[in-house]
N, C-alpha and C. Protein backbone atom coordinates (compact mmCIF):
# COMPACT_ATOMS: atom_id res chain seq x y z
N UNK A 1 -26.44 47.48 -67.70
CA UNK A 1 -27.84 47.43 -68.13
C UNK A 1 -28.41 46.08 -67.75
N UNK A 2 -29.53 46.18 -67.19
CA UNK A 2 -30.26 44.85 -66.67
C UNK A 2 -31.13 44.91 -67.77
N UNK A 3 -31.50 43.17 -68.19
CA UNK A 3 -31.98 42.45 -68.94
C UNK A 3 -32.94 41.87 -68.91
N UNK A 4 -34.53 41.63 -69.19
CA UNK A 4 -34.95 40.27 -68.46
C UNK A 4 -35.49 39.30 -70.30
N UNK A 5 -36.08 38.54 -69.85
CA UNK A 5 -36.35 37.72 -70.85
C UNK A 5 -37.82 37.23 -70.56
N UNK A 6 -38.66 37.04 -71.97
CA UNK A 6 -40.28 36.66 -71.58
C UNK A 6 -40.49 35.73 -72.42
N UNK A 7 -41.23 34.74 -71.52
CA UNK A 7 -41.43 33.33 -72.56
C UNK A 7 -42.82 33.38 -72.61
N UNK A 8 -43.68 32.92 -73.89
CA UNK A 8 -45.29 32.53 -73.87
C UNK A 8 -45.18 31.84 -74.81
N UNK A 9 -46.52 31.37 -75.17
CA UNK A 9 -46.76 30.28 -76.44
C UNK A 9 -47.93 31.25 -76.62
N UNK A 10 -47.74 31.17 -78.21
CA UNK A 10 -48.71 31.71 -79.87
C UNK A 10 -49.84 31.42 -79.48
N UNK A 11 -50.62 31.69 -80.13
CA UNK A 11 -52.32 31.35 -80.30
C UNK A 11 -51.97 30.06 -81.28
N UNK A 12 -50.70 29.19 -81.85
CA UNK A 12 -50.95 28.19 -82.52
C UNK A 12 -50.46 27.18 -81.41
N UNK A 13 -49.92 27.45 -80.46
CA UNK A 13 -49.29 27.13 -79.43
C UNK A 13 -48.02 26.47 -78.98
N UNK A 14 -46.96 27.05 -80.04
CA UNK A 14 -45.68 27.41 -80.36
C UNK A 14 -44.96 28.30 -79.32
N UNK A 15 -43.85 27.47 -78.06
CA UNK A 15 -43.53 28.09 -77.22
C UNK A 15 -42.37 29.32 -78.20
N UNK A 16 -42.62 30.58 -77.51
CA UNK A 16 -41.61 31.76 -78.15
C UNK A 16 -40.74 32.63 -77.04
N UNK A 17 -39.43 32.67 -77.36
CA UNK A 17 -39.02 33.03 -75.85
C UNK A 17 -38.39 34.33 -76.78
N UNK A 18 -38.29 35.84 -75.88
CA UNK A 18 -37.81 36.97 -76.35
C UNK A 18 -37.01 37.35 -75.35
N UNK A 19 -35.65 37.69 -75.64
CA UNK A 19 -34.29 37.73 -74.76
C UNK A 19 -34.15 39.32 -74.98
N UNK A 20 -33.08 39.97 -74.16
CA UNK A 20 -32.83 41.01 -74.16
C UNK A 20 -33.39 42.21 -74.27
N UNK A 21 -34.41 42.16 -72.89
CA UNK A 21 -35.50 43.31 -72.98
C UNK A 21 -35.11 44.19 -72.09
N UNK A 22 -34.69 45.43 -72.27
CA UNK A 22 -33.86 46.23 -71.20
C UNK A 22 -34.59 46.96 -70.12
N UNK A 23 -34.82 46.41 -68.81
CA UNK A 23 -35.29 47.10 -67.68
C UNK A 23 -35.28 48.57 -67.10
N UNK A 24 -35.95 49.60 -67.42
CA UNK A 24 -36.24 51.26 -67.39
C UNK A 24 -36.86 51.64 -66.34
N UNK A 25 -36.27 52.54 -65.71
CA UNK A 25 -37.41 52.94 -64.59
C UNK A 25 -38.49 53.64 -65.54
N UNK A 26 -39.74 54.36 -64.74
CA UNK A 26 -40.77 54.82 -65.53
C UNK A 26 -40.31 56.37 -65.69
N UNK A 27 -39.19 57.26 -65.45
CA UNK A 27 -39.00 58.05 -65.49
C UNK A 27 -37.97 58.20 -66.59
N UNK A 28 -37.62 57.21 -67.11
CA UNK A 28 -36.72 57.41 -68.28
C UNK A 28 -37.31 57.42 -69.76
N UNK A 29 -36.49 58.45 -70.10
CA UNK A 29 -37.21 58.92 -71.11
C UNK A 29 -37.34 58.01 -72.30
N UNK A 30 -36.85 56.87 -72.40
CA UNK A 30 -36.85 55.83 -73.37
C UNK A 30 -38.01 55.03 -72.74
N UNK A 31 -38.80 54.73 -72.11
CA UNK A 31 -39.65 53.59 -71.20
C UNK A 31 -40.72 53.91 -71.91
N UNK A 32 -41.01 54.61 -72.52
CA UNK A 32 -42.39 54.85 -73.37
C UNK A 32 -42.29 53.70 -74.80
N UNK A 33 -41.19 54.31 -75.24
CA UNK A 33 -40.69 53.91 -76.84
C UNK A 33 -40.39 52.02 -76.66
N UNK A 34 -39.57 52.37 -75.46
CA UNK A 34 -39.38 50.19 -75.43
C UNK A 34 -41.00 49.81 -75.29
N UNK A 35 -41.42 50.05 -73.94
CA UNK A 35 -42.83 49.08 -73.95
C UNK A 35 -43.62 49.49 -75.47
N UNK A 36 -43.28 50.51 -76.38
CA UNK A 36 -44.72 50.67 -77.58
C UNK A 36 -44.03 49.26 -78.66
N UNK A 37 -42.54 49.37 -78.62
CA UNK A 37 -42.30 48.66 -79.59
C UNK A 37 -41.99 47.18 -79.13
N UNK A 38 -42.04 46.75 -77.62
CA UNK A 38 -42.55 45.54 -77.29
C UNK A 38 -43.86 44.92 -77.60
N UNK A 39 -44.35 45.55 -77.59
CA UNK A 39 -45.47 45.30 -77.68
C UNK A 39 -45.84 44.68 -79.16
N UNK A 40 -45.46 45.81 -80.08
CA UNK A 40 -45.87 45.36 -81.46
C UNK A 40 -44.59 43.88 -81.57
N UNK A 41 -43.53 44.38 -81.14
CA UNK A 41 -42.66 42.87 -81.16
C UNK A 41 -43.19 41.43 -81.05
N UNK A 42 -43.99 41.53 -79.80
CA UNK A 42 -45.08 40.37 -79.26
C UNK A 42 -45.87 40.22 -80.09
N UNK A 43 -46.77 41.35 -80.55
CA UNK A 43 -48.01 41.08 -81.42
C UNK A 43 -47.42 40.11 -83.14
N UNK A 44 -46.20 40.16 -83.53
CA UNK A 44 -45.33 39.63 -84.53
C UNK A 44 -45.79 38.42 -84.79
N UNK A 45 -45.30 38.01 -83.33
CA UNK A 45 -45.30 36.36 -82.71
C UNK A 45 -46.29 35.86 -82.68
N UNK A 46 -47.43 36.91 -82.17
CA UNK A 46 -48.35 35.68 -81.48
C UNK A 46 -49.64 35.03 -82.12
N UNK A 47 -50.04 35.49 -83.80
CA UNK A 47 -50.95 34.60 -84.48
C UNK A 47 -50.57 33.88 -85.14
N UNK A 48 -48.90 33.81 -86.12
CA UNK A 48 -48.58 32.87 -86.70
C UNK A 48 -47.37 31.92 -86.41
N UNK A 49 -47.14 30.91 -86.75
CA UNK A 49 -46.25 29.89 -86.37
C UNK A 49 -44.95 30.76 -86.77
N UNK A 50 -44.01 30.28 -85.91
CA UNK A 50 -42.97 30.95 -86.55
C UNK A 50 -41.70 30.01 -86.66
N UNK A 51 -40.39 30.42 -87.25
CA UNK A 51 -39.39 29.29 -87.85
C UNK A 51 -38.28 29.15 -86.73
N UNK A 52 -38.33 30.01 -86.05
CA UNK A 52 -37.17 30.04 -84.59
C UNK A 52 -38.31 30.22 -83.22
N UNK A 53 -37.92 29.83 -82.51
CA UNK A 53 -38.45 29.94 -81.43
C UNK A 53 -37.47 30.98 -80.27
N UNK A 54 -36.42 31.78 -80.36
CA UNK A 54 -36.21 32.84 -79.59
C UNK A 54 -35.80 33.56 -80.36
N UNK A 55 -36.30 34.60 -79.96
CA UNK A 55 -35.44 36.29 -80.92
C UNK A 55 -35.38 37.22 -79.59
N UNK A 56 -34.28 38.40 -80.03
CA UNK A 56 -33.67 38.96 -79.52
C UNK A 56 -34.14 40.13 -80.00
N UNK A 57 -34.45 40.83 -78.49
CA UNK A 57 -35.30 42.22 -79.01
C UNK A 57 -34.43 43.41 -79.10
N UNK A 58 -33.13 43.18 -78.68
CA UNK A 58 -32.04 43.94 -78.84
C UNK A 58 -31.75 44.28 -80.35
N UNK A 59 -31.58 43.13 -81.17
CA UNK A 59 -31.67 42.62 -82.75
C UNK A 59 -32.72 43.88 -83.52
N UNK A 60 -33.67 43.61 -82.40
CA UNK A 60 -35.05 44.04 -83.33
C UNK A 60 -34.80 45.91 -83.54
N UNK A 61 -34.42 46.20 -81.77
CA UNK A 61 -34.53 47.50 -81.85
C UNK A 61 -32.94 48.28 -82.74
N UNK A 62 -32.02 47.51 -82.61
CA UNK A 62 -30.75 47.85 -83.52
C UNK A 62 -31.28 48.74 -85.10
N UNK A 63 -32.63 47.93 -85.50
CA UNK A 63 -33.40 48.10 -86.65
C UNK A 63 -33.98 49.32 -86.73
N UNK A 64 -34.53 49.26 -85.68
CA UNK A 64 -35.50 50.20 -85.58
C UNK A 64 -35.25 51.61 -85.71
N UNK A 65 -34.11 51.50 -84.48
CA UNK A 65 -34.21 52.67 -83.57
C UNK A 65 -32.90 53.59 -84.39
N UNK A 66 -32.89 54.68 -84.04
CA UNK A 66 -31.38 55.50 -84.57
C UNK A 66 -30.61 54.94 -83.88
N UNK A 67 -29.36 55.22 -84.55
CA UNK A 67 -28.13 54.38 -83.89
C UNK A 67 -27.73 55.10 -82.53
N UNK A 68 -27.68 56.11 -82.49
CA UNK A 68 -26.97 56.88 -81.40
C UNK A 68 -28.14 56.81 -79.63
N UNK A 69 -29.37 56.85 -80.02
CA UNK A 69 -30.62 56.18 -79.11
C UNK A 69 -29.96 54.92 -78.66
N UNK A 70 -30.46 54.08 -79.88
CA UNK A 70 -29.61 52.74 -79.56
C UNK A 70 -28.21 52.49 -78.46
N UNK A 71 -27.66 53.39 -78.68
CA UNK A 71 -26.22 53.67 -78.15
C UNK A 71 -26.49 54.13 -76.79
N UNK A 72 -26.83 54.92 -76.32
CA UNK A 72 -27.50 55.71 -75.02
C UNK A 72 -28.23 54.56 -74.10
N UNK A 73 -29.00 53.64 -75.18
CA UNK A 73 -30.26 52.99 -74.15
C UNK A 73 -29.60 52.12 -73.66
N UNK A 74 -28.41 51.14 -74.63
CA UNK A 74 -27.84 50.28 -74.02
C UNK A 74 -26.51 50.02 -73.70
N UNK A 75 -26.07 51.46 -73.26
CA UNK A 75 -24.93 51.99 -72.79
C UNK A 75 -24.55 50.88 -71.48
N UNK A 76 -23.03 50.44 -71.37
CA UNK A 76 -22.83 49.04 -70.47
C UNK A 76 -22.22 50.17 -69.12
N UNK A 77 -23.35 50.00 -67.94
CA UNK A 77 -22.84 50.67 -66.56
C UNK A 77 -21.58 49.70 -66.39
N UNK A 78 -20.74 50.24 -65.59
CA UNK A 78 -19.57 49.65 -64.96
C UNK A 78 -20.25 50.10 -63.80
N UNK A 79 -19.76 48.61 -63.00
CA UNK A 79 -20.46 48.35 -61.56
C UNK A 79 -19.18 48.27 -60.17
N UNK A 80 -18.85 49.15 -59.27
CA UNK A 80 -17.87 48.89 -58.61
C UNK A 80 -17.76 47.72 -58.16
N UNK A 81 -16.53 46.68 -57.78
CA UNK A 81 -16.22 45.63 -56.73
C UNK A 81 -17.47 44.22 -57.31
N UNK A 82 -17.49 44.58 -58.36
CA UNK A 82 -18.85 43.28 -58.85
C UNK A 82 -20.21 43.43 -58.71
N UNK A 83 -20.49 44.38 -58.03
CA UNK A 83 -21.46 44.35 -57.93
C UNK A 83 -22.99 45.12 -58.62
């Protein structure tokens, strides 16, 4: 599973970095549900100061989501020869 990570600063202007955002093509049937609940993830962050400056959206969706979803979305591919 590919990963990426997004950094911005708050409207107080508090840099916030969010790790472990899992990359979907648009045909997968989970790509709806990550970007709705990125989104509100971001919106969390971005009017008030907050006490950590990175969170982990992996963390977030563990919460969220049913476990067995959870399980499926971030199922670990094995990659031949390293690559």
């Amino acid at each position: 599973m590919l990963c990426k990570s997004l950094e911005f600063r708050n409207a107080v202007g508090q840099k916030i970095k969010i790790i472990d955002i899992p990359v979907l093509e648009k045909n997968n049937r989970f790509y709806f549900m990550i970007q709705v609940r990125l989104q509100l993830f971001i919106s969390i962050f971005y009017t008030k100061p907050q006490p950590k400056s990175c969170y982990s959206f992996r963390e977030y969706l563990k919460r969220k989501m049913s476990w067995p979803d959870f399980k499926e979305l971030y199922r670990i591919l094995e990659f031949r020869h390293n690559a």
